[in-house]
Protein backbone atom coordinates (compact mmCIF):
# COMPACT_ATOMS: atom_id res chain seq x y z
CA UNK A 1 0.00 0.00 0.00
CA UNK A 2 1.04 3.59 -1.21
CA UNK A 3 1.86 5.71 2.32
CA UNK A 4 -0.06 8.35 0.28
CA UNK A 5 -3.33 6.46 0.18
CA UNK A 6 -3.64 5.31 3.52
CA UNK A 7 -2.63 9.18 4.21
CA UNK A 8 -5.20 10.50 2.45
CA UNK A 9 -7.95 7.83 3.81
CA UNK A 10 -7.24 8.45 7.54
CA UNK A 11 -7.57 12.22 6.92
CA UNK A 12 -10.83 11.06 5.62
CA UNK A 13 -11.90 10.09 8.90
CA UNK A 14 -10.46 13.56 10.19
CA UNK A 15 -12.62 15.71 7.83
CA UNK A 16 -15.68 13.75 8.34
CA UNK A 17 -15.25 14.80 12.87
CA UNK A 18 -14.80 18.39 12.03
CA UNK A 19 -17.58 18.56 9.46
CA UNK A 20 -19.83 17.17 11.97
CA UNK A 21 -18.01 19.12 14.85
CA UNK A 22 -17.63 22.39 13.70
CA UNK A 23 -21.11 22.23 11.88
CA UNK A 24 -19.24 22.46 8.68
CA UNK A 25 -21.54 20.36 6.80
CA UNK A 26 -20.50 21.37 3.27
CA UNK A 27 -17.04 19.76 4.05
CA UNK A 28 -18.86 16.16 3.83
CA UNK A 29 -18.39 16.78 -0.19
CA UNK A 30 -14.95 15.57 0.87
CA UNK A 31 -16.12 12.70 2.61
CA UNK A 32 -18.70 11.31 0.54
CA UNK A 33 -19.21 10.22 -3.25
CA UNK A 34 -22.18 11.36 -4.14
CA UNK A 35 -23.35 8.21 -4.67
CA UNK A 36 -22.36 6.82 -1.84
CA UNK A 37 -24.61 4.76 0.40
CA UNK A 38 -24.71 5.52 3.91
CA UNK A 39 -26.35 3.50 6.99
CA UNK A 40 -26.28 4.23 10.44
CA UNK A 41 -27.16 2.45 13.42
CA UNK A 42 -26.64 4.64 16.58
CA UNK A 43 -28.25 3.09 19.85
CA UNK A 44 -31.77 2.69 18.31
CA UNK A 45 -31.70 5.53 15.67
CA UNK A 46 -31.64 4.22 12.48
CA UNK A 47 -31.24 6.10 9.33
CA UNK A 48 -29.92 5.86 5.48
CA UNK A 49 -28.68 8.42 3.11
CA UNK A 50 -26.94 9.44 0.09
CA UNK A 51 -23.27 11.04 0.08
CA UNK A 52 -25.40 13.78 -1.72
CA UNK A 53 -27.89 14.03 0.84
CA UNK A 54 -25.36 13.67 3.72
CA UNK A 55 -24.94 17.34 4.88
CA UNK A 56 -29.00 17.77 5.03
CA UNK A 57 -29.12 14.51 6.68
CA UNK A 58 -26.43 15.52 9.35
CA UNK A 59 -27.55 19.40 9.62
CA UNK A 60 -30.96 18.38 11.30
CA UNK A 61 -29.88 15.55 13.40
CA UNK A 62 -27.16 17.63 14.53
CA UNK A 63 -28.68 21.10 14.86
CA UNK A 64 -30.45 19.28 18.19
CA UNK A 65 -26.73 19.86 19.37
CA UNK A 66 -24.94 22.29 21.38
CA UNK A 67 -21.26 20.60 20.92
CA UNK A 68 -20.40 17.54 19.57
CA UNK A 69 -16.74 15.49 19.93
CA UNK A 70 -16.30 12.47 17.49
CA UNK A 71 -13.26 10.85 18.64
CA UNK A 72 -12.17 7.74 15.69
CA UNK A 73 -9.37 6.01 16.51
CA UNK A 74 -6.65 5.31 13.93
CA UNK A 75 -8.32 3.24 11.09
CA UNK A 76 -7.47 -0.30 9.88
CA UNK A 77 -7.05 0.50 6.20
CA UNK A 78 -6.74 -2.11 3.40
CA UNK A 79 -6.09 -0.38 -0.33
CA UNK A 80 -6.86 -3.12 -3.18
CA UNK A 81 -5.68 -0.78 -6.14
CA UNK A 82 -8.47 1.77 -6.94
CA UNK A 83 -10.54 0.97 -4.00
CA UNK A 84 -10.17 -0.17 -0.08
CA UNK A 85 -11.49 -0.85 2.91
CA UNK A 86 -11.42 1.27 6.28
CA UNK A 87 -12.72 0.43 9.76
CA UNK A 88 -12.27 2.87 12.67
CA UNK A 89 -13.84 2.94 16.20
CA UNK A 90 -15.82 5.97 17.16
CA UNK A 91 -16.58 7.47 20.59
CA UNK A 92 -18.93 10.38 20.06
CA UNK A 93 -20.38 12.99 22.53
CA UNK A 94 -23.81 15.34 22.27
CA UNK A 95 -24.46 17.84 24.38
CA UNK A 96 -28.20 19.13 24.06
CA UNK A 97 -29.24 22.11 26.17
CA UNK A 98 -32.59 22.47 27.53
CA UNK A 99 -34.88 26.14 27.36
CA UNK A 100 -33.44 26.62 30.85
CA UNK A 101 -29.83 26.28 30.11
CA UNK A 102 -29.30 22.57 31.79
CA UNK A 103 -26.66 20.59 29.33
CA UNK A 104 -27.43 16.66 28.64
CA UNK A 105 -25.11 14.27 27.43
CA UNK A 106 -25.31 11.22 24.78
CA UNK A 107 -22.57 9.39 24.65
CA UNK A 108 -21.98 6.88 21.94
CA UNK A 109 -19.56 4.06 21.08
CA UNK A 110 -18.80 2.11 17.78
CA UNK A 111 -17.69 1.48 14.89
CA UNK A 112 -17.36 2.97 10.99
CA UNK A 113 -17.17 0.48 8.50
CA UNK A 114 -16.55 2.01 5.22
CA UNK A 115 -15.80 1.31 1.52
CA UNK A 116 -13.58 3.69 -0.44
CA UNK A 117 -12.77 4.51 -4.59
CA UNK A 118 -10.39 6.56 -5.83
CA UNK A 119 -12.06 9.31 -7.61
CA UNK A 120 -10.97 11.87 -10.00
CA UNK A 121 -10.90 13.86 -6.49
CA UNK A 122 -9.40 11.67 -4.39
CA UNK A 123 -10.28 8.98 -2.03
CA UNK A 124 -14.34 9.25 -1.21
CA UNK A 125 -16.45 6.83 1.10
CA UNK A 126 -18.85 4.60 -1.36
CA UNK A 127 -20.37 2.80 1.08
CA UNK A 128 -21.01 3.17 5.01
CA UNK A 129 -22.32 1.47 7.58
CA UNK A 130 -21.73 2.67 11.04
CA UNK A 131 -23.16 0.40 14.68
CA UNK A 132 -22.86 2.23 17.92
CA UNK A 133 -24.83 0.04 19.89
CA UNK A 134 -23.14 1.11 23.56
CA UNK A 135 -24.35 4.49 24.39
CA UNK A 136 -25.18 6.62 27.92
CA UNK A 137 -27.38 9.14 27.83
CA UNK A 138 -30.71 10.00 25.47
CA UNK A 139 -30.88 11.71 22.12
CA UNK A 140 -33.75 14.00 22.57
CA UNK A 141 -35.74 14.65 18.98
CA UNK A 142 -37.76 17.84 21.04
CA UNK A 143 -37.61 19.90 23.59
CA UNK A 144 -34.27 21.53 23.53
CA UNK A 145 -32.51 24.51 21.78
CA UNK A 146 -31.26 24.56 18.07
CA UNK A 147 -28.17 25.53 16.80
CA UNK A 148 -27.62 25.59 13.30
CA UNK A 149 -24.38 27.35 13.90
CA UNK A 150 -21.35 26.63 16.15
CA UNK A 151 -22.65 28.09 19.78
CA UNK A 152 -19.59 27.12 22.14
CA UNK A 153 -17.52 29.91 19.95
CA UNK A 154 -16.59 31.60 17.24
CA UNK A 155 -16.52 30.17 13.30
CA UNK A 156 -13.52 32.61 12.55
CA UNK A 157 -11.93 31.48 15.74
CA UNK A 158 -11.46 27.90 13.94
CA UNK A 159 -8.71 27.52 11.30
């Protein structure tokens, strides 16, 4: 395997936390063919989308969110020529905030099982599927604030 590739898969993995993160939705173009099919299984939410549809998809689940912290662990990457497989674990934190300012927590554990091609811009995910079935905490759908934007500081104070 070319260092290069498995380079330029693990920083993958990197762009896909601080998309999510930093609410930087637009950067899962770099993630995701368009193509690309995409199931997740997080502690009894279950939901499939498109590469295409990804940064909708992830925009409402995570507007719900106050912060967010994906931590994936170094992948296991294999490169067959043109395409490879990557798995990497995944701890990943949401904190919600209520009307009156009290913080909750949902913690999740798993895994990323993915599917790249090389693409006439670079390694993209084709295929996910992603099972965090260890979590603490609740994912509340209602009842707390939105934030369609970063909230815990400032955009332009992020690189």
């Amino acid at each position: 395997m070319d260092h290069a590739d498995y380079i330029a898969i693990s920083h993958n993995y990197a762009i896909y936390a601080r998309a999510l993160d930093e609410k930087r939705f637009g950067y899962l173009e770099q993630v995701f063919a368009p193509t690309a099919a995409l199931h997740y299984e997080v502690s009894g939410h279950v939901f499939d989308c498109t590469g295409a549809e990804a940064a909708n998809a992830f925009s409402r689940f995570l507007d719900l969110c106050y912060w967010t912290n994906h931590v994936i662990a170094n992948p296991m990457i294999e490169v067959h020529g043109k395409s490879a497989h990557g798995s990497a674990r995944v701890i990943a934190t949401h904190l919600q905030r209520l009307p009156e300012g009290t913080m909750t927590r949902w913690e999740v554990r798993g895994s990323y099982h993915d599917t790249f091609a090389m693409t006439p811009v670079g390694w993209r995910i084709v295929r996910r599927h992603c099972v965090c079935v260890d979590s603490i905490g609740e994912f509340r759908s209602e009842g707390v604030e939105r934030f369609p934007a970063l909230a815990w500081t400032q955009a332009t104070a992020l690189a």
